[in-house]
PDB file of N, CA and C in Angstrom:
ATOM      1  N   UNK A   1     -11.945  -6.639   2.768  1.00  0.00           N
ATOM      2  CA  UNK A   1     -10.795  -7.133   2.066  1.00  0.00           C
ATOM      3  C   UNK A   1     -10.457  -8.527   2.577  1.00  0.00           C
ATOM      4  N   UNK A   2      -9.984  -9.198   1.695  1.00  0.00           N
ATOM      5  CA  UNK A   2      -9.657 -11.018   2.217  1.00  0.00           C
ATOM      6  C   UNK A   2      -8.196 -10.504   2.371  1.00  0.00           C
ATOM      7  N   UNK A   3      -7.725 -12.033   3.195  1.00  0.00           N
ATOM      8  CA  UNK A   3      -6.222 -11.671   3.431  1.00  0.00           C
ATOM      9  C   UNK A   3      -5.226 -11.678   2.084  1.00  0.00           C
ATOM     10  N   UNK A   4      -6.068 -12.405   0.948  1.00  0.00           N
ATOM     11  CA  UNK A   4      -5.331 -12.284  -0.024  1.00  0.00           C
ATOM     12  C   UNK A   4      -6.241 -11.470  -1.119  1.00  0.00           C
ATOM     13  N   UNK A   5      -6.099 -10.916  -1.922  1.00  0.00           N
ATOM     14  CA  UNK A   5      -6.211 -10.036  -3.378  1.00  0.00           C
ATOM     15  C   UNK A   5      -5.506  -9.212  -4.336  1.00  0.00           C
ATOM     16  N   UNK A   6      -5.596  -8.261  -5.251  1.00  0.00           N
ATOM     17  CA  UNK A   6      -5.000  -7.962  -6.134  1.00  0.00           C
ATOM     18  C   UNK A   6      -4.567  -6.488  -5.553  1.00  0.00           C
ATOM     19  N   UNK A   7      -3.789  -6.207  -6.440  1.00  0.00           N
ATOM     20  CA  UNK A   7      -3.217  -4.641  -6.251  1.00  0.00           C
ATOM     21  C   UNK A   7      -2.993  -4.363  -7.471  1.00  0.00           C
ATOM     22  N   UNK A   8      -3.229  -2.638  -8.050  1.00  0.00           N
ATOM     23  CA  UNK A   8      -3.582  -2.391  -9.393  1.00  0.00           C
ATOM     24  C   UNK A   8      -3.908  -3.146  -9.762  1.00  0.00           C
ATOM     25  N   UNK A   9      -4.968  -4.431  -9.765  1.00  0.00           N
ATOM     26  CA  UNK A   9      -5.226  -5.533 -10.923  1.00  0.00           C
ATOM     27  C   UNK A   9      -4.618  -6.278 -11.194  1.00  0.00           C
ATOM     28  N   UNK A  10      -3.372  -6.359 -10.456  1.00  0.00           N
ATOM     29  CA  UNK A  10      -2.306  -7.467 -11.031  1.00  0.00           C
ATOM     30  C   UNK A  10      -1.558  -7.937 -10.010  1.00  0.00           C
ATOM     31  N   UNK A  11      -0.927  -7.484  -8.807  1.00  0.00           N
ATOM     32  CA  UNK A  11      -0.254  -8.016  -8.244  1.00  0.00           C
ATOM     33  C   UNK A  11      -1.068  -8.306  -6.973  1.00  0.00           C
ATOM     34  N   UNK A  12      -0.284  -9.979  -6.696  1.00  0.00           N
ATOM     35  CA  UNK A  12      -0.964 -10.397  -5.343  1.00  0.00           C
ATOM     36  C   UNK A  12      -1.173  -9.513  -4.016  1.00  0.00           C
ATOM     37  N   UNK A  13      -1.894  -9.244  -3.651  1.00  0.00           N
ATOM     38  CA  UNK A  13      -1.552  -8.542  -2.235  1.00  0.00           C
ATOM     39  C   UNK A  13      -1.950  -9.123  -1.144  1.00  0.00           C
ATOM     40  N   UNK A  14      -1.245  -9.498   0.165  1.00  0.00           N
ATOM     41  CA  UNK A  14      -1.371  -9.946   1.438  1.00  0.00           C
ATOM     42  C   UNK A  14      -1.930  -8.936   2.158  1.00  0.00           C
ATOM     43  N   UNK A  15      -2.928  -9.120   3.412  1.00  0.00           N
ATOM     44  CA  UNK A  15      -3.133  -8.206   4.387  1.00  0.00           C
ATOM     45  C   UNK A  15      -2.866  -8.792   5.812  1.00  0.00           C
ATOM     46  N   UNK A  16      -2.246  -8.397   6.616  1.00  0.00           N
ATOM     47  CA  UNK A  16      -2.164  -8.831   7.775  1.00  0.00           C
ATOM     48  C   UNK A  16      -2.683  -7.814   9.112  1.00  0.00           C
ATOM     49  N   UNK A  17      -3.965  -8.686  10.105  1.00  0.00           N
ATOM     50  CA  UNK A  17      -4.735  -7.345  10.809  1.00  0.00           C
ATOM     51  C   UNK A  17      -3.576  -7.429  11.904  1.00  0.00           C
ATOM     52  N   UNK A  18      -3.617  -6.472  12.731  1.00  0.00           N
ATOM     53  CA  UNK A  18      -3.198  -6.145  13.743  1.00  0.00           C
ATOM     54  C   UNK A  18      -4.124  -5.213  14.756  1.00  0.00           C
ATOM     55  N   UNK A  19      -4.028  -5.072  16.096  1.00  0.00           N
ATOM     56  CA  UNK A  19      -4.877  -4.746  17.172  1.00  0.00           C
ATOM     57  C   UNK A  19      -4.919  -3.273  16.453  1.00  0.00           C
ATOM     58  N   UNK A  20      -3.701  -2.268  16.449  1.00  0.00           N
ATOM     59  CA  UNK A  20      -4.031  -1.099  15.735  1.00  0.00           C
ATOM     60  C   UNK A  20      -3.692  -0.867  14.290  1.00  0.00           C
ATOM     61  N   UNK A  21      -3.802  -1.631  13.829  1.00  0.00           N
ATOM     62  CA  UNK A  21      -3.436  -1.224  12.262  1.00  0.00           C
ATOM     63  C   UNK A  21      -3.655  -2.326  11.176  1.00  0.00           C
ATOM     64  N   UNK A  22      -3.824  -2.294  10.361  1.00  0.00           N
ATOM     65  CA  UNK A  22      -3.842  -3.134   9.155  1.00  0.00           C
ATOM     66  C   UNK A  22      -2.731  -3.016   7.995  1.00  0.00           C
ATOM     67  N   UNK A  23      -1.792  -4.506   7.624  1.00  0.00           N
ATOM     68  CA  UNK A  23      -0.165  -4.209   6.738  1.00  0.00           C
ATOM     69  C   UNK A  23      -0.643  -4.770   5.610  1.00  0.00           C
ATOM     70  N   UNK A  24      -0.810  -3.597   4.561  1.00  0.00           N
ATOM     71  CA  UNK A  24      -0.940  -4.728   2.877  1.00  0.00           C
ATOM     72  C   UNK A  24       0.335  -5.194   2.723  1.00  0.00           C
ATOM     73  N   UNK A  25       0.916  -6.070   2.180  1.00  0.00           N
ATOM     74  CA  UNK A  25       2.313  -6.224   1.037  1.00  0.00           C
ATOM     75  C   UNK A  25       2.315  -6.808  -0.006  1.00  0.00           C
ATOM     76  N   UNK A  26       2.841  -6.427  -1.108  1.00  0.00           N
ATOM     77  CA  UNK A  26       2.752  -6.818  -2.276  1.00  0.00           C
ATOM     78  C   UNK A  26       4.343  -7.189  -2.701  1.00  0.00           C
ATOM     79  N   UNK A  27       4.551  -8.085  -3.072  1.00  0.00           N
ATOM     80  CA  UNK A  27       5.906  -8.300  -4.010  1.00  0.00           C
ATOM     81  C   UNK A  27       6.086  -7.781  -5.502  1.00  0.00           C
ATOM     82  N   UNK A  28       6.333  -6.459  -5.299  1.00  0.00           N
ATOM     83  CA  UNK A  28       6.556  -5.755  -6.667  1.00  0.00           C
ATOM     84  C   UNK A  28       7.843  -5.624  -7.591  1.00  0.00           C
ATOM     85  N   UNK A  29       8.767  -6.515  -7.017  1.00  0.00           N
ATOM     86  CA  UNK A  29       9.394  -7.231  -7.868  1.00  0.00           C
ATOM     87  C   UNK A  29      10.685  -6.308  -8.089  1.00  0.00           C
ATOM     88  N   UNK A  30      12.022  -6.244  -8.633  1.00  0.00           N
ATOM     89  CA  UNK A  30      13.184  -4.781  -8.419  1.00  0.00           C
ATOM     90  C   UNK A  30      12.457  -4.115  -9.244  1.00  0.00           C
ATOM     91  N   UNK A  31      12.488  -3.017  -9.224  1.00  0.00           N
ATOM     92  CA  UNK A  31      11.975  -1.736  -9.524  1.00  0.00           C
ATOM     93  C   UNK A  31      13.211  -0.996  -9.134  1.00  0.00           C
ATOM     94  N   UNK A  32      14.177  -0.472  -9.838  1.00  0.00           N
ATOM     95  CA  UNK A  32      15.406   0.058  -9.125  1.00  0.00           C
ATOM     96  C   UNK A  32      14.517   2.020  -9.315  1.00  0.00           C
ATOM     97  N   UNK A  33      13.813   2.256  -9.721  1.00  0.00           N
ATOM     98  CA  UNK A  33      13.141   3.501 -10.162  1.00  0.00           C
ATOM     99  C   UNK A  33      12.608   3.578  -9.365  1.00  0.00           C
ATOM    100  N   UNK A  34      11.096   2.896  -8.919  1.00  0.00           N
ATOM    101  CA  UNK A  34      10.175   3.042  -8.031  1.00  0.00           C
ATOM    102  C   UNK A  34       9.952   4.218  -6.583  1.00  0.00           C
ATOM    103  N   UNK A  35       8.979   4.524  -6.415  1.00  0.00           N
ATOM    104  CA  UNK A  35       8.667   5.157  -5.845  1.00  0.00           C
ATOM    105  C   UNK A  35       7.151   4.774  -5.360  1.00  0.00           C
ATOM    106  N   UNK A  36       6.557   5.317  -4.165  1.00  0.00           N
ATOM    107  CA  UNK A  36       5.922   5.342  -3.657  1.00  0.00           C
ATOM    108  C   UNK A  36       4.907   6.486  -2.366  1.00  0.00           C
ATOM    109  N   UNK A  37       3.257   7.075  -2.494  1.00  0.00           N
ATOM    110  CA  UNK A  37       3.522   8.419  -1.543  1.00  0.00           C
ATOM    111  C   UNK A  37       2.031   7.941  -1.149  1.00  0.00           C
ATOM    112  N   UNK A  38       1.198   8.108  -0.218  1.00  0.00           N
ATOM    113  CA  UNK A  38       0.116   8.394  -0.099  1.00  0.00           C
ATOM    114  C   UNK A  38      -0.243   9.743  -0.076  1.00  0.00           C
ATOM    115  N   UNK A  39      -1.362  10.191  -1.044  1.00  0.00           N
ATOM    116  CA  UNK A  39      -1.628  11.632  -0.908  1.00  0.00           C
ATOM    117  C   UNK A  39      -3.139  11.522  -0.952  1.00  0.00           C
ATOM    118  N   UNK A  40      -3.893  12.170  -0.331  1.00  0.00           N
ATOM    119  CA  UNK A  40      -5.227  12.373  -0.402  1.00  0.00           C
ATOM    120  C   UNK A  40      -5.723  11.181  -0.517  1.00  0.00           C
ATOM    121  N   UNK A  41      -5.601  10.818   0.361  1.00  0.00           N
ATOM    122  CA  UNK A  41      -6.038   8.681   0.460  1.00  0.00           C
ATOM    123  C   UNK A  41      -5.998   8.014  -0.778  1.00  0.00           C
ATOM    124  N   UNK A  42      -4.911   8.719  -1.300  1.00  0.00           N
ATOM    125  CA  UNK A  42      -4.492   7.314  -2.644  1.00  0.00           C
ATOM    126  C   UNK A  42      -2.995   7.348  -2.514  1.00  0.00           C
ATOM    127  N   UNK A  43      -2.835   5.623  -2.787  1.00  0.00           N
ATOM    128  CA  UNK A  43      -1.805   5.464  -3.104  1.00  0.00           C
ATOM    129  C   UNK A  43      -1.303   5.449  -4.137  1.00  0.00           C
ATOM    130  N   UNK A  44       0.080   6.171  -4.551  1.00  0.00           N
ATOM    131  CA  UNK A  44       0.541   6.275  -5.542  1.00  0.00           C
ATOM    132  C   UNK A  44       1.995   5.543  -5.883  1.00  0.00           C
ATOM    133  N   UNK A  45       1.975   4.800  -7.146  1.00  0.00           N
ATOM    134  CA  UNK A  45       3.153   4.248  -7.019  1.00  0.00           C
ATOM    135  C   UNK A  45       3.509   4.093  -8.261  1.00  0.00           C
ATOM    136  N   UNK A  46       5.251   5.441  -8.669  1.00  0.00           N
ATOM    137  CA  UNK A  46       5.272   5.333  -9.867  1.00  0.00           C
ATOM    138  C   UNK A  46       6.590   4.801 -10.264  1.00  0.00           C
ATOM    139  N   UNK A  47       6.799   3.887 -11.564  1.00  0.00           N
ATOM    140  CA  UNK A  47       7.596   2.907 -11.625  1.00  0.00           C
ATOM    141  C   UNK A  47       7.910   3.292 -13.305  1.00  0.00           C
ATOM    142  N   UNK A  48       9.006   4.195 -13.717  1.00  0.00           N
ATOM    143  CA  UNK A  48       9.401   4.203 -14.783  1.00  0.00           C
ATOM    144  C   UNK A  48       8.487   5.122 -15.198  1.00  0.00           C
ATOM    145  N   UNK A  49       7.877   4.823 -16.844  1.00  0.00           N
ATOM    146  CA  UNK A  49       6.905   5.377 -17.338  1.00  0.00           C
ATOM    147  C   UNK A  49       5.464   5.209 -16.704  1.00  0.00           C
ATOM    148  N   UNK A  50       5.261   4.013 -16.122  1.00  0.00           N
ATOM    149  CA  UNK A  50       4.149   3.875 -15.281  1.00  0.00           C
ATOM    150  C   UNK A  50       3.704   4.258 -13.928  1.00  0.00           C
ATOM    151  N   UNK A  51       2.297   4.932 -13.848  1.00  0.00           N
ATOM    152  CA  UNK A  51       1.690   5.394 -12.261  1.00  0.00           C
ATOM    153  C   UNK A  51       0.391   4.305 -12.014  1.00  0.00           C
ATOM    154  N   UNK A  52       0.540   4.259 -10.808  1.00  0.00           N
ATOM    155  CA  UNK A  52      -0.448   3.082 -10.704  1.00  0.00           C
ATOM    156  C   UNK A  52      -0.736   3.620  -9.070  1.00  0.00           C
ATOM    157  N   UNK A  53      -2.816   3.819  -8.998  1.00  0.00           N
ATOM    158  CA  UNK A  53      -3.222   4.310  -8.000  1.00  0.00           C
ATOM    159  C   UNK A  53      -4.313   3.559  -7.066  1.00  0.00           C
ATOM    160  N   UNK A  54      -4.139   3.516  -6.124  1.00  0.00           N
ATOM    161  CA  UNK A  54      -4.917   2.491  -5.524  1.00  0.00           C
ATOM    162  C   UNK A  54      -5.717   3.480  -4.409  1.00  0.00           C
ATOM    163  N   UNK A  55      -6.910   3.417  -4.025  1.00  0.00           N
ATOM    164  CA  UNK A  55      -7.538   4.504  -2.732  1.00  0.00           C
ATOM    165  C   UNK A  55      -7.212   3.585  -1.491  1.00  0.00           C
ATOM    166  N   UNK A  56      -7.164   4.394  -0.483  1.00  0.00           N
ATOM    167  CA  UNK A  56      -6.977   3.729   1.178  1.00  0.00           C
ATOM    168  C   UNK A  56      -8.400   3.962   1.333  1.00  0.00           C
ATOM    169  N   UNK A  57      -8.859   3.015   2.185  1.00  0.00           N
ATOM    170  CA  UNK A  57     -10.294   3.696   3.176  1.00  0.00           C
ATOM    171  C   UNK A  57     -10.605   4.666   3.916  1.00  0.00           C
ATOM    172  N   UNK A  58     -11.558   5.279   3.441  1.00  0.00           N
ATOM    173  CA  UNK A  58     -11.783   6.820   4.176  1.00  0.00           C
ATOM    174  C   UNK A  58     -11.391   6.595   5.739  1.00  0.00           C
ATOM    175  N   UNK A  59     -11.544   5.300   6.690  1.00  0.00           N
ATOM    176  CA  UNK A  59     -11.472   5.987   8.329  1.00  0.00           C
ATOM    177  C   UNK A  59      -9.642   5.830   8.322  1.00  0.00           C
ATOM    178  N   UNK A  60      -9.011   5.120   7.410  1.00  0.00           N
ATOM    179  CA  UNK A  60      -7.506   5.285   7.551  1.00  0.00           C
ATOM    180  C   UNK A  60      -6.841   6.083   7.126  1.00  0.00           C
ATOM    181  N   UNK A  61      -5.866   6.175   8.153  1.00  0.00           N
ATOM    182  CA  UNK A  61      -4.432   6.694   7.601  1.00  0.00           C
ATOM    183  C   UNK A  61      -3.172   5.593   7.404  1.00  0.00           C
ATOM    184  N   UNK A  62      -2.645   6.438   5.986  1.00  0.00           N
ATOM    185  CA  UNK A  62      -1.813   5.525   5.477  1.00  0.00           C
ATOM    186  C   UNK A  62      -0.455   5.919   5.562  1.00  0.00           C
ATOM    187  N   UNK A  63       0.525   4.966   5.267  1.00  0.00           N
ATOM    188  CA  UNK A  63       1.896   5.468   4.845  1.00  0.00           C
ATOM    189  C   UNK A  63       2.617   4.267   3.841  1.00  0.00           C
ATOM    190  N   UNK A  64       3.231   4.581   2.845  1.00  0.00           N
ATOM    191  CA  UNK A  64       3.627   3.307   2.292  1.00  0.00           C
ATOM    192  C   UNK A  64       5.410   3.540   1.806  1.00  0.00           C
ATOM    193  N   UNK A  65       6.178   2.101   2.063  1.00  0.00           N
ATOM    194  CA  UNK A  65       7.220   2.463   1.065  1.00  0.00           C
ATOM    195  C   UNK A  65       7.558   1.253   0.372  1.00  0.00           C
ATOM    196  N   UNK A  66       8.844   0.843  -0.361  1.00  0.00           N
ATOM    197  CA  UNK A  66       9.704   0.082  -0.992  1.00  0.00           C
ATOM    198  C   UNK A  66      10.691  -0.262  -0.446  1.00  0.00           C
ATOM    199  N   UNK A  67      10.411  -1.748  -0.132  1.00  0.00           N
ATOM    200  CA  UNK A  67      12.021  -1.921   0.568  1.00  0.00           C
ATOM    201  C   UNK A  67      12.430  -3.508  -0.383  1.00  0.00           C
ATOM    202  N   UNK A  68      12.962  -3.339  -1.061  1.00  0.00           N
ATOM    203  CA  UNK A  68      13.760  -4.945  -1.673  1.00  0.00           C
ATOM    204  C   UNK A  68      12.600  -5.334  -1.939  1.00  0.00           C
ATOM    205  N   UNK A  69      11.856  -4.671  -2.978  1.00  0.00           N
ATOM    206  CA  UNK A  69      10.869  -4.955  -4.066  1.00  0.00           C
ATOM    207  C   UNK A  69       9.315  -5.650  -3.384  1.00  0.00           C
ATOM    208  N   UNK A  70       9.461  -5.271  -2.214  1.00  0.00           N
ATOM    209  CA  UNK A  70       8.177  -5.340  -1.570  1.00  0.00           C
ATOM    210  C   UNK A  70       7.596  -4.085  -1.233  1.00  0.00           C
ATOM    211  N   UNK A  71       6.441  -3.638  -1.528  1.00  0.00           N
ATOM    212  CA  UNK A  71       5.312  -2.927  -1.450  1.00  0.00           C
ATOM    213  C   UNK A  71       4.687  -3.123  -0.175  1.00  0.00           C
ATOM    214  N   UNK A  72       4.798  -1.648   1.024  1.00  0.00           N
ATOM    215  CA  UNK A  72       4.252  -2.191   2.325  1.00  0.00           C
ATOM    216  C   UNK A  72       3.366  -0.746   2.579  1.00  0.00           C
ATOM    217  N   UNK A  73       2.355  -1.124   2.657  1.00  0.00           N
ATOM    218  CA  UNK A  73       1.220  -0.207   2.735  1.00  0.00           C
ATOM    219  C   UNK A  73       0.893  -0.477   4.257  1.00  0.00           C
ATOM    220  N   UNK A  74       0.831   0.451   5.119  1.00  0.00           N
ATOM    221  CA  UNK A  74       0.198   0.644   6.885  1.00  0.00           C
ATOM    222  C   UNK A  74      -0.991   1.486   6.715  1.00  0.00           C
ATOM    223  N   UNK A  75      -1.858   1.319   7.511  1.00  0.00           N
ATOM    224  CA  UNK A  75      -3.290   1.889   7.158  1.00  0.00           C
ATOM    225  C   UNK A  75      -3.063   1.577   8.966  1.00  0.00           C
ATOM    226  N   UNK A  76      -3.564   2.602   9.694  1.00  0.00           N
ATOM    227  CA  UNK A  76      -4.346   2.819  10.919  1.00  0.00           C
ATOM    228  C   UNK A  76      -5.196   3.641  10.908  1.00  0.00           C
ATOM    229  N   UNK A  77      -6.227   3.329  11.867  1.00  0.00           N
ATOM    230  CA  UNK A  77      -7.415   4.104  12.143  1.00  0.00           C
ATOM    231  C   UNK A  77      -7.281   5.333  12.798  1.00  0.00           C
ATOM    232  N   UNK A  78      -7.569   6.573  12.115  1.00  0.00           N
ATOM    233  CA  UNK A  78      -7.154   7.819  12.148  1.00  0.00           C
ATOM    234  C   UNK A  78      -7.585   8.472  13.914  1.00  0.00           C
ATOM    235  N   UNK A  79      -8.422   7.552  14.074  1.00  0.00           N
ATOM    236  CA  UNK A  79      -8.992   7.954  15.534  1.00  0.00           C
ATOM    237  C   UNK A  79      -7.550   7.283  16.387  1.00  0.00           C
ATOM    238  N   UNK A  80      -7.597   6.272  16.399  1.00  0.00           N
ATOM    239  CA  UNK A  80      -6.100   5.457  17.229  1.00  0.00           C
ATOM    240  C   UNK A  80      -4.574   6.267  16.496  1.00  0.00           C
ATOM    241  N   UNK A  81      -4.591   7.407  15.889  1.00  0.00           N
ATOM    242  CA  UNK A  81      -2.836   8.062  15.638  1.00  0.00           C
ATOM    243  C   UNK A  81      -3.222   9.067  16.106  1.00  0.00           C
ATOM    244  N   UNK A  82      -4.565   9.638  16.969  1.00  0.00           N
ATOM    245  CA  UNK A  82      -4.054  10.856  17.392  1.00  0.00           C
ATOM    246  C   UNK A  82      -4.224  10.716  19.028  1.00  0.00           C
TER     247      UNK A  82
END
């Protein structure tokens, strides 16, 4: 992944590495609906009538939420959370 690319196909996404973890963020803009879950290494993020799914990488674990219309996806390496 570059530090910059897309999310669902459309929105910019940043990555920033860190020693244990890797932070996507996306500016997804108010969404007063929105929601957000990782389940079975996809992310899910549903916004009104729309779901929009993105996969994490098999060696991570993820967690994601919404805070003031930014999209923050954490991915650590499942070996380094236990």
């Amino acid at each position: 992944m570059s530090s910059e690319q897309q999310l669902f196909d459309e929105t910019p996404l940043r990555r920033f590495e860190y020693d244990d973890s890797v932070v996507l963020a996306a500016d997804v803009g108010a969404l007063d609906d929105a929601s957000v879950d990782v389940v079975d290494g996809t992310i899910i993020v549903v916004a009104g009538d729309e779901q929009y799914e993105q996969e994490v990488p098999e060696a991570a674990d993820g967690r994601a939420f919404i805070n003031n219309g930014v999209l923050t996806i954490e991915l650590s390496d499942e070996e380094d959370s236990n």
